[in-house]
Protein backbone atom coordinates (compact mmCIF):
# COMPACT_ATOMS: atom_id res chain seq x y z
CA UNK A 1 0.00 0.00 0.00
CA UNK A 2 1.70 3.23 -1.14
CA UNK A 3 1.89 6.38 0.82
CA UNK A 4 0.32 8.49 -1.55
CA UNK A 5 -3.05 6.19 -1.65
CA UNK A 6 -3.71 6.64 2.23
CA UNK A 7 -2.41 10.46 1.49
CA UNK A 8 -5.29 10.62 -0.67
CA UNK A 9 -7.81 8.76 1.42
CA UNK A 10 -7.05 10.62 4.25
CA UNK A 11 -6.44 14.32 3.39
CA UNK A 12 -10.56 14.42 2.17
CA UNK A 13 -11.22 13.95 6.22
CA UNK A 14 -8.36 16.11 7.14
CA UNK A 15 -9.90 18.60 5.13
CA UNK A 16 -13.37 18.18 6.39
CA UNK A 17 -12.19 18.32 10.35
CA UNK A 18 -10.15 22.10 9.25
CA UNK A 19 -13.16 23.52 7.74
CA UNK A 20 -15.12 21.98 10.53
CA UNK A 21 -12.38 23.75 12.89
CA UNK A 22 -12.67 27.00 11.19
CA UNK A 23 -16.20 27.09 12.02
CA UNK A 24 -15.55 28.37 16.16
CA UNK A 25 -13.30 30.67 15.03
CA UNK A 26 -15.66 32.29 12.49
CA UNK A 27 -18.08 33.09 15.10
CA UNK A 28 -16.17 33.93 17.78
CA UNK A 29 -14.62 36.23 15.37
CA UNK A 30 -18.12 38.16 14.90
CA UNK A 31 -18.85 38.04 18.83
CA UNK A 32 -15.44 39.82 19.00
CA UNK A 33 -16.84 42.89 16.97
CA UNK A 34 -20.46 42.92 18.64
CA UNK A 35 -21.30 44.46 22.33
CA UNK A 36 -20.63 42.84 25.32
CA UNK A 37 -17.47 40.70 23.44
CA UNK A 38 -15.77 39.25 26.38
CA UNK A 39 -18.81 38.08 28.47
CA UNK A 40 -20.38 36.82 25.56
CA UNK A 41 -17.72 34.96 23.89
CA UNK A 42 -17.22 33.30 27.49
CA UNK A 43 -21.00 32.66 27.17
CA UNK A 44 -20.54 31.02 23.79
CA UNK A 45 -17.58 29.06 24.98
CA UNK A 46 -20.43 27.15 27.82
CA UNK A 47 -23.02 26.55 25.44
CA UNK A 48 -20.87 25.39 22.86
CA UNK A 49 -18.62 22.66 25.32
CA UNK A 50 -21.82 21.89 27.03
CA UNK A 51 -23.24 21.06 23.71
CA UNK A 52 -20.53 18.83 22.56
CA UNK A 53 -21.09 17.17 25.89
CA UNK A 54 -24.11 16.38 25.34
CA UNK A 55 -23.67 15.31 21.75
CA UNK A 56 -20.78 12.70 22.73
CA UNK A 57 -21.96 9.40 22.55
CA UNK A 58 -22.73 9.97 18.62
CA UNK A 59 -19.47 11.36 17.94
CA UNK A 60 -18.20 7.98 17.57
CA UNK A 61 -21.33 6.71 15.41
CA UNK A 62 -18.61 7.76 12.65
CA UNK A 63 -16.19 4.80 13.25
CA UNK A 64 -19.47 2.28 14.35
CA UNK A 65 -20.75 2.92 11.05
CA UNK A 66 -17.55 2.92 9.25
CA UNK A 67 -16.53 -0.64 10.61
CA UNK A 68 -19.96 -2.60 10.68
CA UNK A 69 -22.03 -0.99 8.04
CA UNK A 70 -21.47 -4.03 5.47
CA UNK A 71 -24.84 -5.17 3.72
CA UNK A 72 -28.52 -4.38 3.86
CA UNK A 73 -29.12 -5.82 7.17
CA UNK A 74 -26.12 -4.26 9.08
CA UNK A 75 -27.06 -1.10 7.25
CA UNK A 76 -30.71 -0.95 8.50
CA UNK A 77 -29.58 -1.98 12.20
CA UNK A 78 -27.21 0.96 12.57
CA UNK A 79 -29.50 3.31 11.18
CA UNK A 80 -31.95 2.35 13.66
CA UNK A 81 -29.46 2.50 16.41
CA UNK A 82 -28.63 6.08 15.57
CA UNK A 83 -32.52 6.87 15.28
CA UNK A 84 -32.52 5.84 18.95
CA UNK A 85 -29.52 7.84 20.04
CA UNK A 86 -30.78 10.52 18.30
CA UNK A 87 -34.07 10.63 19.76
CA UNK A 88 -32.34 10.45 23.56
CA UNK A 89 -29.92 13.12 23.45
CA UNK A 90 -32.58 15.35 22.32
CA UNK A 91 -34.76 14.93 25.12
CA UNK A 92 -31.55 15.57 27.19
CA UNK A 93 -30.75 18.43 25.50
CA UNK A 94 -34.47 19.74 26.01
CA UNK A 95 -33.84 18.66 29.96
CA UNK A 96 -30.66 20.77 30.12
CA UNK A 97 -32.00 23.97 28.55
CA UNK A 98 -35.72 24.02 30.10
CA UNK A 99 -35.55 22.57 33.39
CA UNK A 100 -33.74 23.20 36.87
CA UNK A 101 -31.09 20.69 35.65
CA UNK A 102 -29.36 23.90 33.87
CA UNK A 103 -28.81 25.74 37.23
CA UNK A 104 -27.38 22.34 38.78
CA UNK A 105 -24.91 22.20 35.96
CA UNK A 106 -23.76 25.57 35.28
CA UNK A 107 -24.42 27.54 38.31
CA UNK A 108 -24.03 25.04 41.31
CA UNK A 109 -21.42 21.87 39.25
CA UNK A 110 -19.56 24.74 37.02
CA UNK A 111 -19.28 27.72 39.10
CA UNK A 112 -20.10 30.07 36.47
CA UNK A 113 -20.07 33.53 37.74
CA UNK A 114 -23.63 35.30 37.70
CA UNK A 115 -23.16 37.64 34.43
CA UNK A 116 -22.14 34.73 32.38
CA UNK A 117 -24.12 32.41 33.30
CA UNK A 118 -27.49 34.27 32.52
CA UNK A 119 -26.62 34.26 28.99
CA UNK A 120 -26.05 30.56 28.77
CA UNK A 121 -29.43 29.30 28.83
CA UNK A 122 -30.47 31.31 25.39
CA UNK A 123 -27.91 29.60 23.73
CA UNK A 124 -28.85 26.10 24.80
CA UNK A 125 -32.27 26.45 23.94
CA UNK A 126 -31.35 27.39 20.22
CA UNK A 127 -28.71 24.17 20.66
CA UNK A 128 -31.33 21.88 21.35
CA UNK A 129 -31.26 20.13 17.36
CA UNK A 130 -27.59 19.87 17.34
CA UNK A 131 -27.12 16.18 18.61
CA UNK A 132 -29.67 14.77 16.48
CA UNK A 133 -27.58 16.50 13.17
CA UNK A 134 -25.05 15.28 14.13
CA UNK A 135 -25.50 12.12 14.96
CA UNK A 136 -27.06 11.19 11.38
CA UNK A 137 -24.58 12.83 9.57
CA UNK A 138 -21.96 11.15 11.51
CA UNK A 139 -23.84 7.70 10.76
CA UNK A 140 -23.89 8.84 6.63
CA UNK A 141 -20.52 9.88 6.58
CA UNK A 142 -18.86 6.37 8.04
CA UNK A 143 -21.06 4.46 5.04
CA UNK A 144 -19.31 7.26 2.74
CA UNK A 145 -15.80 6.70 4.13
CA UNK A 146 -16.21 2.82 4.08
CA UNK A 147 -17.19 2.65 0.45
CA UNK A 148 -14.15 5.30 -0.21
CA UNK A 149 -15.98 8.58 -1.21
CA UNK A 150 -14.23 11.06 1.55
CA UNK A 151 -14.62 13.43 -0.46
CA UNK A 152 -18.37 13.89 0.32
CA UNK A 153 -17.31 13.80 3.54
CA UNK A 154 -15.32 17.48 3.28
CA UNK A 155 -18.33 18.85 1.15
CA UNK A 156 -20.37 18.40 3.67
CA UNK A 157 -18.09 20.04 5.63
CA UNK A 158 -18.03 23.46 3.13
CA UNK A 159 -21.87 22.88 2.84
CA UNK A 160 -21.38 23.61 6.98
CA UNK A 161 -18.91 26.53 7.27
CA UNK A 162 -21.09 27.97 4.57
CA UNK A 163 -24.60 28.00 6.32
CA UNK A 164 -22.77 28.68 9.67
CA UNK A 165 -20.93 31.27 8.48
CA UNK A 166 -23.16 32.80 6.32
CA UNK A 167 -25.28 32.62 8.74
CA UNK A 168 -23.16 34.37 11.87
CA UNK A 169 -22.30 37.15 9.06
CA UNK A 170 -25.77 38.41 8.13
CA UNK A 171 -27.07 38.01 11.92
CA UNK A 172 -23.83 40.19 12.38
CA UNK A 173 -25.01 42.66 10.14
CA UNK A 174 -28.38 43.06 9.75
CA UNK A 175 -29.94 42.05 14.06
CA UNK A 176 -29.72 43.61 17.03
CA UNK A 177 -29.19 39.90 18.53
CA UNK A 178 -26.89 39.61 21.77
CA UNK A 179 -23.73 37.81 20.47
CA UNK A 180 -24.32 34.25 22.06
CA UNK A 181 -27.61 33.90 20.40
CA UNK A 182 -26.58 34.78 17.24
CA UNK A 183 -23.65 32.25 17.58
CA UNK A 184 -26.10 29.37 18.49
CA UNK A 185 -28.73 30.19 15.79
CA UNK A 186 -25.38 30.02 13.02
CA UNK A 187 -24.45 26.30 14.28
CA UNK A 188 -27.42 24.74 14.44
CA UNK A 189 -28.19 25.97 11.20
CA UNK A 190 -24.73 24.72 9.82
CA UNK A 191 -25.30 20.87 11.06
CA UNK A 192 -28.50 20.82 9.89
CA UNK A 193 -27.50 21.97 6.35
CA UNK A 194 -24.90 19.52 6.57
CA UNK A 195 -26.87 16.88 8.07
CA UNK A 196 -29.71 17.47 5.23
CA UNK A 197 -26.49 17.31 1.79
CA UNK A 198 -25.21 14.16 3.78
CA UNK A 199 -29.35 12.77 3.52
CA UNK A 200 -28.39 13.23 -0.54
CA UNK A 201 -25.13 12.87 -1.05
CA UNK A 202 -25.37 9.19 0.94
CA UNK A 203 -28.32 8.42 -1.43
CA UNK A 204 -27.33 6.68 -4.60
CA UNK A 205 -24.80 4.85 -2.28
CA UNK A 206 -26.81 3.34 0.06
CA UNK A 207 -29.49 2.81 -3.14
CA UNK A 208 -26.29 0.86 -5.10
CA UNK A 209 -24.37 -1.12 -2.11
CA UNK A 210 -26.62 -1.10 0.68
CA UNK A 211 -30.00 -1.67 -0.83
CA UNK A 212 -32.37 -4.79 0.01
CA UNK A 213 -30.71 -6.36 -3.57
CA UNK A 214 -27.48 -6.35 -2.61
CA UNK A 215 -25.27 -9.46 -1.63
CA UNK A 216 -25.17 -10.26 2.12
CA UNK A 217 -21.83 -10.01 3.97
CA UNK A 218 -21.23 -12.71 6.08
CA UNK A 219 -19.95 -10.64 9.26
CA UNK A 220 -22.36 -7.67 8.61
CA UNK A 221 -25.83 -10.08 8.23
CA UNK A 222 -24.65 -11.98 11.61
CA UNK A 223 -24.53 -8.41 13.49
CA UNK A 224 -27.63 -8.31 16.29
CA UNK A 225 -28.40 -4.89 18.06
CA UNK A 226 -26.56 -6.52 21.04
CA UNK A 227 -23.21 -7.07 19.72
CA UNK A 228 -23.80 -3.22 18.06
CA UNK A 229 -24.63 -1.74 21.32
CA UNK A 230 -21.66 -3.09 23.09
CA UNK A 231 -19.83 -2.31 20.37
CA UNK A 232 -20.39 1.22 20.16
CA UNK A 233 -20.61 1.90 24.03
CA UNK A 234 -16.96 1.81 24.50
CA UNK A 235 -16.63 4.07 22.08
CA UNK A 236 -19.81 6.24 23.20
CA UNK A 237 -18.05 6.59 26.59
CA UNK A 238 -15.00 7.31 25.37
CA UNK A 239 -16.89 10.44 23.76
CA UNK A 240 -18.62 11.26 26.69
CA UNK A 241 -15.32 10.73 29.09
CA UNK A 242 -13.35 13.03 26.38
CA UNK A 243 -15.66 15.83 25.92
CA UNK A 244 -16.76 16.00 29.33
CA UNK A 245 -13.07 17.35 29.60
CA UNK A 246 -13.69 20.78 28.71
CA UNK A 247 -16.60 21.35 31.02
CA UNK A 248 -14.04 20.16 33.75
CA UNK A 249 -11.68 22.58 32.48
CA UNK A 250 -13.76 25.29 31.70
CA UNK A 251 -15.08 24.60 36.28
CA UNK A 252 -11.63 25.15 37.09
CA UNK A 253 -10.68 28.13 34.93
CA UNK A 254 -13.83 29.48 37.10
CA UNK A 255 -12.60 28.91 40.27
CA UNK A 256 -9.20 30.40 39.02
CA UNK A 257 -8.20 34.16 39.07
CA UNK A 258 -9.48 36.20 36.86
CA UNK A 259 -12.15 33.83 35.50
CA UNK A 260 -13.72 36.33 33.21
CA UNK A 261 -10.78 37.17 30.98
CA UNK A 262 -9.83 33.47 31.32
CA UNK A 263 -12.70 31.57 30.05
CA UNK A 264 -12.99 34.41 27.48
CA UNK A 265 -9.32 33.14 26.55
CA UNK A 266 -9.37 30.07 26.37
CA UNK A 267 -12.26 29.00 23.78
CA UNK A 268 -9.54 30.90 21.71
CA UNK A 269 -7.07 28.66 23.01
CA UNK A 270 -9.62 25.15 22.45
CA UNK A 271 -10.00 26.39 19.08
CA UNK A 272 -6.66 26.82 17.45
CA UNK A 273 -5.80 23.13 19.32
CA UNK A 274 -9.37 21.90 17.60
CA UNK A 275 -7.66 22.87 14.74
CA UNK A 276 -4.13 21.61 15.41
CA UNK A 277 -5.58 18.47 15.92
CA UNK A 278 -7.22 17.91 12.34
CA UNK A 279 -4.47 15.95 11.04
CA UNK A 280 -5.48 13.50 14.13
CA UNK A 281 -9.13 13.13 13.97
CA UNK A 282 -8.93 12.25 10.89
CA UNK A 283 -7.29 8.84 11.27
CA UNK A 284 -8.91 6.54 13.21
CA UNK A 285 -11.29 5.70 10.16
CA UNK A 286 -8.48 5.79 7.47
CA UNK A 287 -6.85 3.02 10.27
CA UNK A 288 -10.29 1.32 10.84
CA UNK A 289 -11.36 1.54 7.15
CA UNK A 290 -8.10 0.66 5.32
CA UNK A 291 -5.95 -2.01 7.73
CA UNK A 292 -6.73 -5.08 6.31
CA UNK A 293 -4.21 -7.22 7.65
CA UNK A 294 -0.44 -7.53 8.55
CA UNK A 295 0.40 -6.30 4.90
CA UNK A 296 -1.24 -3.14 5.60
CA UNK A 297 0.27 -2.54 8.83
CA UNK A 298 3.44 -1.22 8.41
CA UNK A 299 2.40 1.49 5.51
CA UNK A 300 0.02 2.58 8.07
CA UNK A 301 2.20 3.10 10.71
CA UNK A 302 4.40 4.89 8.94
CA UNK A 303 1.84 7.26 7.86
CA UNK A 304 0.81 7.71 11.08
CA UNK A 305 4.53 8.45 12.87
CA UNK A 306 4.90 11.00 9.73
CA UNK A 307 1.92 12.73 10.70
CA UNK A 308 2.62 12.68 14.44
CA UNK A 309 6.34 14.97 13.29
CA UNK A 310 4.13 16.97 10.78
CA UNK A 311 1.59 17.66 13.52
CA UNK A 312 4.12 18.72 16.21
CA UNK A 313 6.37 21.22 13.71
CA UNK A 314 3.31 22.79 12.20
CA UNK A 315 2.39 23.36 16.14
CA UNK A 316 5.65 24.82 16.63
CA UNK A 317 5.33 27.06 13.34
CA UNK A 318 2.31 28.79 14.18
CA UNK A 319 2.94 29.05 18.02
CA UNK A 320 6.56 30.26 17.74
CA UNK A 321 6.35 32.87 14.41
CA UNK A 322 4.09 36.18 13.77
CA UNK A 323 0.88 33.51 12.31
CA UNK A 324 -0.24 33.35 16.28
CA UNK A 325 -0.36 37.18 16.99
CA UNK A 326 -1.55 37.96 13.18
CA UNK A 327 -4.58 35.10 14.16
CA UNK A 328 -5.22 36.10 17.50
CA UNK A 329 -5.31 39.86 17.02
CA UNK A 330 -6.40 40.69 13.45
CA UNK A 331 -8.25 37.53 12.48
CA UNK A 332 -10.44 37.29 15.72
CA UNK A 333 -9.89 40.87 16.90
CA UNK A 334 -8.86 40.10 20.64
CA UNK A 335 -8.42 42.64 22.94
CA UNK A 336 -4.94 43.00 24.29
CA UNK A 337 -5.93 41.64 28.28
CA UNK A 338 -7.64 38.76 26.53
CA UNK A 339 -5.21 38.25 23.06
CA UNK A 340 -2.43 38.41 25.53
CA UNK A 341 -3.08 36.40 27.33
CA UNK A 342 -4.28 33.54 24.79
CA UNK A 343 -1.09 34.23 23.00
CA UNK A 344 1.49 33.31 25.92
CA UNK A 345 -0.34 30.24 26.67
CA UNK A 346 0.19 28.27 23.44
CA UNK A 347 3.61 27.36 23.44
CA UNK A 348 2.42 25.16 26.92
CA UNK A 349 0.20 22.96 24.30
CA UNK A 350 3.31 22.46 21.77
CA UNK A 351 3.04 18.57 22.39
CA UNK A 352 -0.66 18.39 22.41
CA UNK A 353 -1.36 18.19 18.38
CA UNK A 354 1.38 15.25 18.34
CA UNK A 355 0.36 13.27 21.31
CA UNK A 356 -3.44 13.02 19.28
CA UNK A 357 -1.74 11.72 16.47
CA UNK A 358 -0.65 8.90 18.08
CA UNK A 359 -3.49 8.54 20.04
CA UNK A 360 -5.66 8.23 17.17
CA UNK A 361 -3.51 5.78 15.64
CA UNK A 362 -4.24 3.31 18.15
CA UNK A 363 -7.40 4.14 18.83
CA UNK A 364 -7.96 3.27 14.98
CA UNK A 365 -6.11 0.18 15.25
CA UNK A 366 -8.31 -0.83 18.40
CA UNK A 367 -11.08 -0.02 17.06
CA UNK A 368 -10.32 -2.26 13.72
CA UNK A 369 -10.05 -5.44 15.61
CA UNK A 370 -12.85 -4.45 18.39
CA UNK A 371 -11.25 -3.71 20.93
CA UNK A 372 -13.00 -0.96 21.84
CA UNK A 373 -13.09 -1.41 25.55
CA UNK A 374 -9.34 -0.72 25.79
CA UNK A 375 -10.08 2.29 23.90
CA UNK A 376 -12.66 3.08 26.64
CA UNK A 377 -10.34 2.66 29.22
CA UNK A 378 -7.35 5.23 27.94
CA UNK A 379 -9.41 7.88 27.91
CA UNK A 380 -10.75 6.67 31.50
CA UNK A 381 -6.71 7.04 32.20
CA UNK A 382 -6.65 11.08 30.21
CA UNK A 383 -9.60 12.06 32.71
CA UNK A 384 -8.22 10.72 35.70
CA UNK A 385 -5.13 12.38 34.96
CA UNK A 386 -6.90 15.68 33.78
CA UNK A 387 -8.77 15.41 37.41
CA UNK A 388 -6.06 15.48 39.10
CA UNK A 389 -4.45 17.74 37.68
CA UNK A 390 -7.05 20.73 37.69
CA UNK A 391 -7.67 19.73 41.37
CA UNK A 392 -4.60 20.50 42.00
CA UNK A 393 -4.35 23.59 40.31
CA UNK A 394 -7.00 25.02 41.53
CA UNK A 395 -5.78 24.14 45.31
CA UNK A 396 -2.82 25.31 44.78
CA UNK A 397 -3.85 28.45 42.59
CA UNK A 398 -1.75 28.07 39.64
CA UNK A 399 -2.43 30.02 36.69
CA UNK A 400 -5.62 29.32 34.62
CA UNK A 401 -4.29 28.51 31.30
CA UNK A 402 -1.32 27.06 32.73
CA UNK A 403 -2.97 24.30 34.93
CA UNK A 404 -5.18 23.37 31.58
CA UNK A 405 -2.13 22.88 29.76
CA UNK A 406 -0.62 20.56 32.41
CA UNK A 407 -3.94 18.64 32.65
CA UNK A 408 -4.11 17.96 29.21
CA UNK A 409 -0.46 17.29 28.10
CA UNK A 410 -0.25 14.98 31.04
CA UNK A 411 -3.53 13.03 30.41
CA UNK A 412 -2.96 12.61 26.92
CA UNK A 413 0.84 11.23 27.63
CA UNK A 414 -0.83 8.61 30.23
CA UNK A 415 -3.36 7.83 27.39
CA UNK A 416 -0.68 7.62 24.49
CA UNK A 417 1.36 5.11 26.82
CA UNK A 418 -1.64 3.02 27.69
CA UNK A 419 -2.88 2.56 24.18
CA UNK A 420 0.12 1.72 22.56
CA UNK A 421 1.07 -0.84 25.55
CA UNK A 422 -2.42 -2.89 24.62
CA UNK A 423 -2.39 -2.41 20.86
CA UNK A 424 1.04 -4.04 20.75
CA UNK A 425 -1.06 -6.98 22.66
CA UNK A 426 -3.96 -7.00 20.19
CA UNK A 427 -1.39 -7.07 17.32
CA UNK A 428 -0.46 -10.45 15.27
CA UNK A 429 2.67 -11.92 16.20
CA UNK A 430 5.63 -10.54 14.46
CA UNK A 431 4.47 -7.07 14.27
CA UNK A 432 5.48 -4.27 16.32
CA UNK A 433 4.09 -0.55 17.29
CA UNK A 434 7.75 0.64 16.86
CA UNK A 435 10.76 -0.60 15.43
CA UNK A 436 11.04 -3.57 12.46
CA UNK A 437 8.90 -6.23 12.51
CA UNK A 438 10.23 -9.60 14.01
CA UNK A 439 9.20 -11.22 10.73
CA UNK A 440 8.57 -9.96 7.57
CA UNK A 441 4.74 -10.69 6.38
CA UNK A 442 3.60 -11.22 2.71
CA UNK A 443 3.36 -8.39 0.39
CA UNK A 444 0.62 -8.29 -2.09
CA UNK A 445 0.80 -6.30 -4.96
CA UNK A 446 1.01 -2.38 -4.56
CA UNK A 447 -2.28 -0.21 -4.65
């Protein structure tokens, strides 16, 4: 397998998780030029990591679908699985944004001070459709990427940024909208565009290779809802354990000094790592979707340990030369307490993009072979890690963004060595995470 062939079948994905990346970054850039800027981007930070929370255990419908969707039958049974999914997180959502379960969470479990806090709940209401997007596009685009057509994957993406963006830009313009609200009404509006071109693009595919005339797969018309459930609930805590991360972060910056310009900072912060981190998200599924074997192993890896150097120098690049000022001050108009701040943080996150890289990689590999409770445990390991580290931040009062970057370069190193420990068990004999294989397997003919 040549490295240009999983170049190619991975840079659509790559592709699709930047433009996805570039979507916070668009709106907080418009909150920056409207009223009330540093409350409400803080705001927008809550209802946007609260969100996420919320929408975790579908994340992952992306690799479910992308390693069991085979035939007809296995087709029809995750569809119905992500139906149900769909149809729960909404009713949490609902529960979160009408009910006294928002004080519990953001005033009494988060700490969030008084002025910020009152603008939260606007924004959750207008978040209320966003797992239920997601989690059927996320379903779509794993039956895209296992029949190789990524790159509907990163239209979907453009089809997104467009109706988000668009949206944030005219709302901008033309309303007299408090920032955070018009920052909610743009997402929702970009998942469900992309939701509804992933509905057609996925189509003709599903019509051709997944329709009641197609031949059976042996392993995909065995598959019951049992084995998918405990299939995907590894991987639907993993979500939940990994994006329950920044609510834990964002309780601690809280309790921190100077919370307000701190949790205006660091959604700033999240966002440029979001985006440092594209190369990484999008690999588990070119792992899951193209290892076939011990033949396909080793071009794989190497991919993978390229990517982890590429991630970690274009980290350095942007943190260390004038691209970090000229994006936190002229692209998303920071002001100086806030921009400053932001901008002497990053070079404490320099490992961060790398360490996902190689997380992802055996995550991927995991995955592949279903073993996706060791996948649930290592990111039990990150939180436990990222726990004890904010803890001990905020008893000790370190700096904000300082004790964040601990937390999370710590976890994901404790994560990164636990992963790689068990995928070297899961592995065929012979074959190793690092170094040359103990004996050489069988190579087909070249893709």
């Amino acid at each position: 397998m040549r490295q240009r062939y999983i170049l190619l079948f991975w840079f659509p994905l790559f592709a699709s998780w930047m433009l996805m990346s570039a979507e916070g970054p668009l709106i907080s850039a418009a909150i920056n030029r409207l009223p009330n800027e540093v409350l409400m981007l803080a705001a927008m930070g809550i209802v946007t990591s609260l969100s996420v929370t919320i929408e975790s255990p579908v994340i992952n419908l992306l690799a479910t679908s992308t390693a069991l969707v085979r035939d007809n039958h296995s087709y029809r049974l995750v569809r119905r699985f992500t139906i149900h999914w769909c149809l729960a997180l909404t009713i949490v959502a609902i529960l979160v944004a009408y009910t006294p379960l928002f004080d519990l969470i953001v005033r009494q479990l988060l700490d969030v001070p008084v002025e910020i806090a009152e603008w939260i709940r606007p924004g959750m209401k207008l978040m209320v459709p966003w797992s239920a997007a997601i989690g059927w596009r996320r379903f779509l685009q794993g039956i895209m990427i296992r029949y190789d057509q990524t790159r509907k994957v990163a239209y979907g993406t453009i089809v997104r940024l467009v109706g988000s963006g668009g949206t944030v830009i005219l709302l901008a313009i033309w309303s007299q909208w408090p920032g955070v609200v018009i920052g909610s009404i743009s997402l929702v509006i970009g998942v469900v565009a992309e939701a509804a071109y992933a509905t057609l693009a996925a189509h003709t595919l599903i019509r051709d290779k997944l329709g009641p005339d197609s031949p059976p797969d042996e392993e995909g018309s065995s598959l019951t809802y049992r084995e998918l459930f405990w299939f995907h609930l590894p991987l639907a805590a993993t979500s939940v354990l990994i994006l329950f991360m920044q609510p834990m972060v964002t309780s601690s910056l809280a309790r921190l000094d100077q919370p307000t310009l701190t949790l205006a900072a660091w959604p700033i912060v999240f966002q440029i790592l979001l985006m440092a981190r594209a190369a990484a998200m999008a690999l588990p599924e070119v792992v899951i979707a193209l290892h076939e074997g011990p033949h396909t192993f080793g071009p794989i890896r190497k991919f993978s340990l390229i990517l982890t150097v590429a991630a970690l120098l274009s980290m350095a690049a942007f943190t260390f030369t004038p691209l970090a000022q000229w994006y936190i001050f002229d692209i998303q108009d920071m002001t100086v307490e806030v921009g400053e701040l932001a901008l002497s943080s990053l070079g404490l996150f320099l490992l961060f993009p790398a360490l996902a890289v190689l997380t992802s990689w055996a995550r991927g590999l995991l995955i592949q072979s279903r073993h996706t409770r060791y996948v649930n445990v290592g990111m039990a390991v990150n939180l436990i890690i990222t726990a004890v580290a904010l803890v001990s931040g905020v008893l000790f009062k370190w700096p904000g963004l300082l004790t964040a970057a601990l937390a999370l370069n710590l976890a994901s190193a404790g994560e990164v060595a636990y992963l790689l420990w068990r995928t070297q068990q899961t592995l065929p004999i012979g074959l190793a995470m690092f170094g040359p294989p103990k004996i050489q397997p069988p190579q087909p003919s070249e893709i």
